[in-house]
C-alpha atoms as a PDB file:
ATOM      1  CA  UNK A   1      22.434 -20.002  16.661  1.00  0.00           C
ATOM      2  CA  UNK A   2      20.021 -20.136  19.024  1.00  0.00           C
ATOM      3  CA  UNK A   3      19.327 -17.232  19.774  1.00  0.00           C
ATOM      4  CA  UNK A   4      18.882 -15.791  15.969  1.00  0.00           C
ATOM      5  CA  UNK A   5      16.783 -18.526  15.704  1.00  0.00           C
ATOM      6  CA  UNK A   6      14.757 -17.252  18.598  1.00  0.00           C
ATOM      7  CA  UNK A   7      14.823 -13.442  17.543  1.00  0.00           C
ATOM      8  CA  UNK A   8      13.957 -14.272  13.986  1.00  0.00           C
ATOM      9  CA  UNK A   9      10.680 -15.934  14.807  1.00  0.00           C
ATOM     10  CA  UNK A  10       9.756 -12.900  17.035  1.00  0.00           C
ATOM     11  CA  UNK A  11      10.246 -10.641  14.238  1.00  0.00           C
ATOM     12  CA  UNK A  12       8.166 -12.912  11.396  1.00  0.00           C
ATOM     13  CA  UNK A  13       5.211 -12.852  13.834  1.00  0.00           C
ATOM     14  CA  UNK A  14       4.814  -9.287  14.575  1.00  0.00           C
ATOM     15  CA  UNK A  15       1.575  -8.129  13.271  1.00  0.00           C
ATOM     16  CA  UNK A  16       1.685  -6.291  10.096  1.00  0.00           C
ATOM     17  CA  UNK A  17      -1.098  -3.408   9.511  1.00  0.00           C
ATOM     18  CA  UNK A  18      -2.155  -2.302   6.007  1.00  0.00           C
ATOM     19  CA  UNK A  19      -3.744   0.604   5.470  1.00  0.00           C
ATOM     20  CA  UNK A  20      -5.043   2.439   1.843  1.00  0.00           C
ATOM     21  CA  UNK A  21      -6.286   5.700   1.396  1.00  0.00           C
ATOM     22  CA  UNK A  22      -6.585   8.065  -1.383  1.00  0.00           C
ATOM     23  CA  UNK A  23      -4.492  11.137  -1.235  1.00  0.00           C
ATOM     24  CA  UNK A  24      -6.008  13.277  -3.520  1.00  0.00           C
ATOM     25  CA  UNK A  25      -8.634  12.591  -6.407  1.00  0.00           C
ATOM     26  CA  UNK A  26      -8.993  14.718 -10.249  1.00  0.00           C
ATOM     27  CA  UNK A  27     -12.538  14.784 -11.755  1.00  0.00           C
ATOM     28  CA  UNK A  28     -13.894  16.970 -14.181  1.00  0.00           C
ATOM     29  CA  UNK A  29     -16.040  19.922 -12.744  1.00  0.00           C
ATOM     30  CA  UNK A  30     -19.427  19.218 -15.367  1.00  0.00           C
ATOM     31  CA  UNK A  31     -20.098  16.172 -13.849  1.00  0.00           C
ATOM     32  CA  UNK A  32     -18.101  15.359 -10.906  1.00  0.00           C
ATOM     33  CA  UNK A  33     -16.434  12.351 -12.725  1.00  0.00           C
ATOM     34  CA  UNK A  34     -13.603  10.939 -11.028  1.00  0.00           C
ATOM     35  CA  UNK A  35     -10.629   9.906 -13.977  1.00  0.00           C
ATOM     36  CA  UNK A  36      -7.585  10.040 -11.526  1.00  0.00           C
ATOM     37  CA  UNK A  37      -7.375   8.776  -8.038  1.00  0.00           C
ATOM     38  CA  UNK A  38      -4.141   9.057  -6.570  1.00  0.00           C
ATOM     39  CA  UNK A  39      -3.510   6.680  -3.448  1.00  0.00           C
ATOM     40  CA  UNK A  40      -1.378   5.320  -0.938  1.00  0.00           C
ATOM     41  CA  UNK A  41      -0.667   1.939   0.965  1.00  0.00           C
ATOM     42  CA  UNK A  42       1.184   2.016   4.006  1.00  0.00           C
ATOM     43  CA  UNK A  43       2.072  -0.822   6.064  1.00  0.00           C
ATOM     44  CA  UNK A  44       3.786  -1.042   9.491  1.00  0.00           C
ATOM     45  CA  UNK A  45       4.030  -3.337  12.606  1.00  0.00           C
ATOM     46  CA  UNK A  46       5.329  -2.589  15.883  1.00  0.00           C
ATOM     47  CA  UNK A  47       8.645  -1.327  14.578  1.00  0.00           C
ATOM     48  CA  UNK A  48       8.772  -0.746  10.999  1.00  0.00           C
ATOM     49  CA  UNK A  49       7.147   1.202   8.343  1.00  0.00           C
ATOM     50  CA  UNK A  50       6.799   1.002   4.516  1.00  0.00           C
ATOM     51  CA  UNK A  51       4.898   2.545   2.210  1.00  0.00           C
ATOM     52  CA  UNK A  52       3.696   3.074  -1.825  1.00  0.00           C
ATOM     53  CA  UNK A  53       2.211   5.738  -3.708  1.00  0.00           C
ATOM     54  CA  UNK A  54       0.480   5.652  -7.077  1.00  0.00           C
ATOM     55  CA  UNK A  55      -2.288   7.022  -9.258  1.00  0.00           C
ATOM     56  CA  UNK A  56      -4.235   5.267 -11.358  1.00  0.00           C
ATOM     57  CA  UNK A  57      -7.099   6.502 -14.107  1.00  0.00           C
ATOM     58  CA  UNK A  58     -10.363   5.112 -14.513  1.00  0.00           C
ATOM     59  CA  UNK A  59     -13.008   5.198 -17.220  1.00  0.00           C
ATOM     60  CA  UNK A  60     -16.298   7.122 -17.369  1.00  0.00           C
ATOM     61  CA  UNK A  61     -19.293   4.906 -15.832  1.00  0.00           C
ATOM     62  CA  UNK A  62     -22.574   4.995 -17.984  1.00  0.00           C
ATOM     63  CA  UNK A  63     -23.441   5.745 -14.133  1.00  0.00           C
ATOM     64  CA  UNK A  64     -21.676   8.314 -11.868  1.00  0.00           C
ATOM     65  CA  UNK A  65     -21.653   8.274  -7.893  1.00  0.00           C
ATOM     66  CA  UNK A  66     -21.990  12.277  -7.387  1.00  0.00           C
ATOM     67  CA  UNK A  67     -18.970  13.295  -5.949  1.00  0.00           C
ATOM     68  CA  UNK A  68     -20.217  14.765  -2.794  1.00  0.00           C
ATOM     69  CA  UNK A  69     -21.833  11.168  -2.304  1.00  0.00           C
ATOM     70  CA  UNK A  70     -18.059   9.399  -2.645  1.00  0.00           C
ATOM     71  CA  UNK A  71     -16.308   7.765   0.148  1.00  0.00           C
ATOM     72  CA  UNK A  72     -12.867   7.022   1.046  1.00  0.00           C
ATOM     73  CA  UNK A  73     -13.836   3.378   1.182  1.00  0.00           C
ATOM     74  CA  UNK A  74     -15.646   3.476  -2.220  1.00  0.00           C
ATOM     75  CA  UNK A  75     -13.261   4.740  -3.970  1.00  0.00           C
ATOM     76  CA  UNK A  76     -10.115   2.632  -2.418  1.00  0.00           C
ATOM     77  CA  UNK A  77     -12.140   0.057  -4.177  1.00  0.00           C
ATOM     78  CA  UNK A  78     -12.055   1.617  -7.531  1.00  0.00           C
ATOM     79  CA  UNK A  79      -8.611   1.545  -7.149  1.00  0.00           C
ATOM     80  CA  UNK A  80      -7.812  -2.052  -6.432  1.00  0.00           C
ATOM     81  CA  UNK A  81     -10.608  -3.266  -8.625  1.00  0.00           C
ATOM     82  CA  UNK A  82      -8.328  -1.036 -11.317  1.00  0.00           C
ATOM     83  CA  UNK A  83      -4.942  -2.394 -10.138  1.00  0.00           C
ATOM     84  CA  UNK A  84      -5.716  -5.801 -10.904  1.00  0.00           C
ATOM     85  CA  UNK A  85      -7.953  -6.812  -8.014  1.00  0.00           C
ATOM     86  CA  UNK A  86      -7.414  -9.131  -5.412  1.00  0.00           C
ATOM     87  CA  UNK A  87      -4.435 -10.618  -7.194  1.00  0.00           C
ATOM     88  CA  UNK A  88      -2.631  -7.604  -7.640  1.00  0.00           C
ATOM     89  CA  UNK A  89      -3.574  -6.508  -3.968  1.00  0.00           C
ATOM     90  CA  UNK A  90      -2.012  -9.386  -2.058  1.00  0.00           C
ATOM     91  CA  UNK A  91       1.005  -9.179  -4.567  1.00  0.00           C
ATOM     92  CA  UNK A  92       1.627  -5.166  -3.375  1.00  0.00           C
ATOM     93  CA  UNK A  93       0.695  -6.036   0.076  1.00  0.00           C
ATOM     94  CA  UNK A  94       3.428  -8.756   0.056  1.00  0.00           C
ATOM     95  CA  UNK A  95       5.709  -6.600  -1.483  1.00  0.00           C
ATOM     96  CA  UNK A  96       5.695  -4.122   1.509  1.00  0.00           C
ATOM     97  CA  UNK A  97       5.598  -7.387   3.957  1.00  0.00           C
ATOM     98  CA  UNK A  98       9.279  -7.660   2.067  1.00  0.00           C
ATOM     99  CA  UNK A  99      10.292  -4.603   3.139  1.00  0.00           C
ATOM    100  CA  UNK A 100       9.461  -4.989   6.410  1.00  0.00           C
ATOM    101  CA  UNK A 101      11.134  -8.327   6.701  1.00  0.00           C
ATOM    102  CA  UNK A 102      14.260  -6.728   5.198  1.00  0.00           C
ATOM    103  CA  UNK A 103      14.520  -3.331   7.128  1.00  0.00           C
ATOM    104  CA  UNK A 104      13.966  -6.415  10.363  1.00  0.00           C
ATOM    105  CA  UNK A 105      16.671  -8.494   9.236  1.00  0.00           C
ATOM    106  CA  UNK A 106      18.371  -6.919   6.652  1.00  0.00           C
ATOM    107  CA  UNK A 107      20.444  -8.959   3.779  1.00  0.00           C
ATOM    108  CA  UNK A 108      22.144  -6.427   2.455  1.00  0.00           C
ATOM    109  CA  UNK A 109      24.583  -3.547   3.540  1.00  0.00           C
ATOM    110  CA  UNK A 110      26.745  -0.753   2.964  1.00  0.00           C
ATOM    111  CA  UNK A 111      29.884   0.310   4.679  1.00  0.00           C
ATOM    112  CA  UNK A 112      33.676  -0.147   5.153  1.00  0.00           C
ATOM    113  CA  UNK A 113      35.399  -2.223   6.970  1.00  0.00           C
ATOM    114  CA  UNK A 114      37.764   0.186   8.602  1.00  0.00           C
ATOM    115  CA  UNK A 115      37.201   3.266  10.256  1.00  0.00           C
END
């Protein structure tokens, strides 16, 4: 007991890195204006990885950044600001903190018990 005890603290406080980035954007070629941004969050610690993929559309500005002008960062930021914000960040981000904790100590499995 123990020892579990021991391991399962070890695991919990491995550091967890999360990571956006957008994989690929659609804009219309008039004006440069962004309506799709499709992105990805990956997150992974010393052992495990996990990962989400998604798109998400956005409304024409009165203003638009010219697309040669865009950054990565800029426009990661147009995406969470469209998923929700903050809220909606942390609650994705702890969603793939799940998945790490479950591929680390898993609660579920499939097999038989014979060979």
């Amino acid at each position: 007991m123990g020892l579990w005890y021991y391991s399962l603290i070890l695991i919990n406080n491995m550091a967890t890195t999360t990571t956006w980035n957008i994989a690929q954007l659609d804009r219309e070629t008039a004006d440069g204006y962004v309506f799709t941004a499709h992105y990805t969050i990956n997150a992974a610690n010393e052992t495990y990885k996990a990962g989400a993929y998604g798109s998400i559309g956005f409304e024409k500005p009165e203003t638009l950044v010219p697309f040669a002008d865009l950054t990565e960062e800029t426009v990661v930021g147009w995406v969470k600001e469209a998923l929700g914000g903050e809220e909606k960040v942390t609650e994705i981000e702890a969603a793939l903190q799940a998945q790490l904790d479950e591929q680390a100590a898993p609660t579920k499995a499939s097999g038989l018990p014979w060979s």
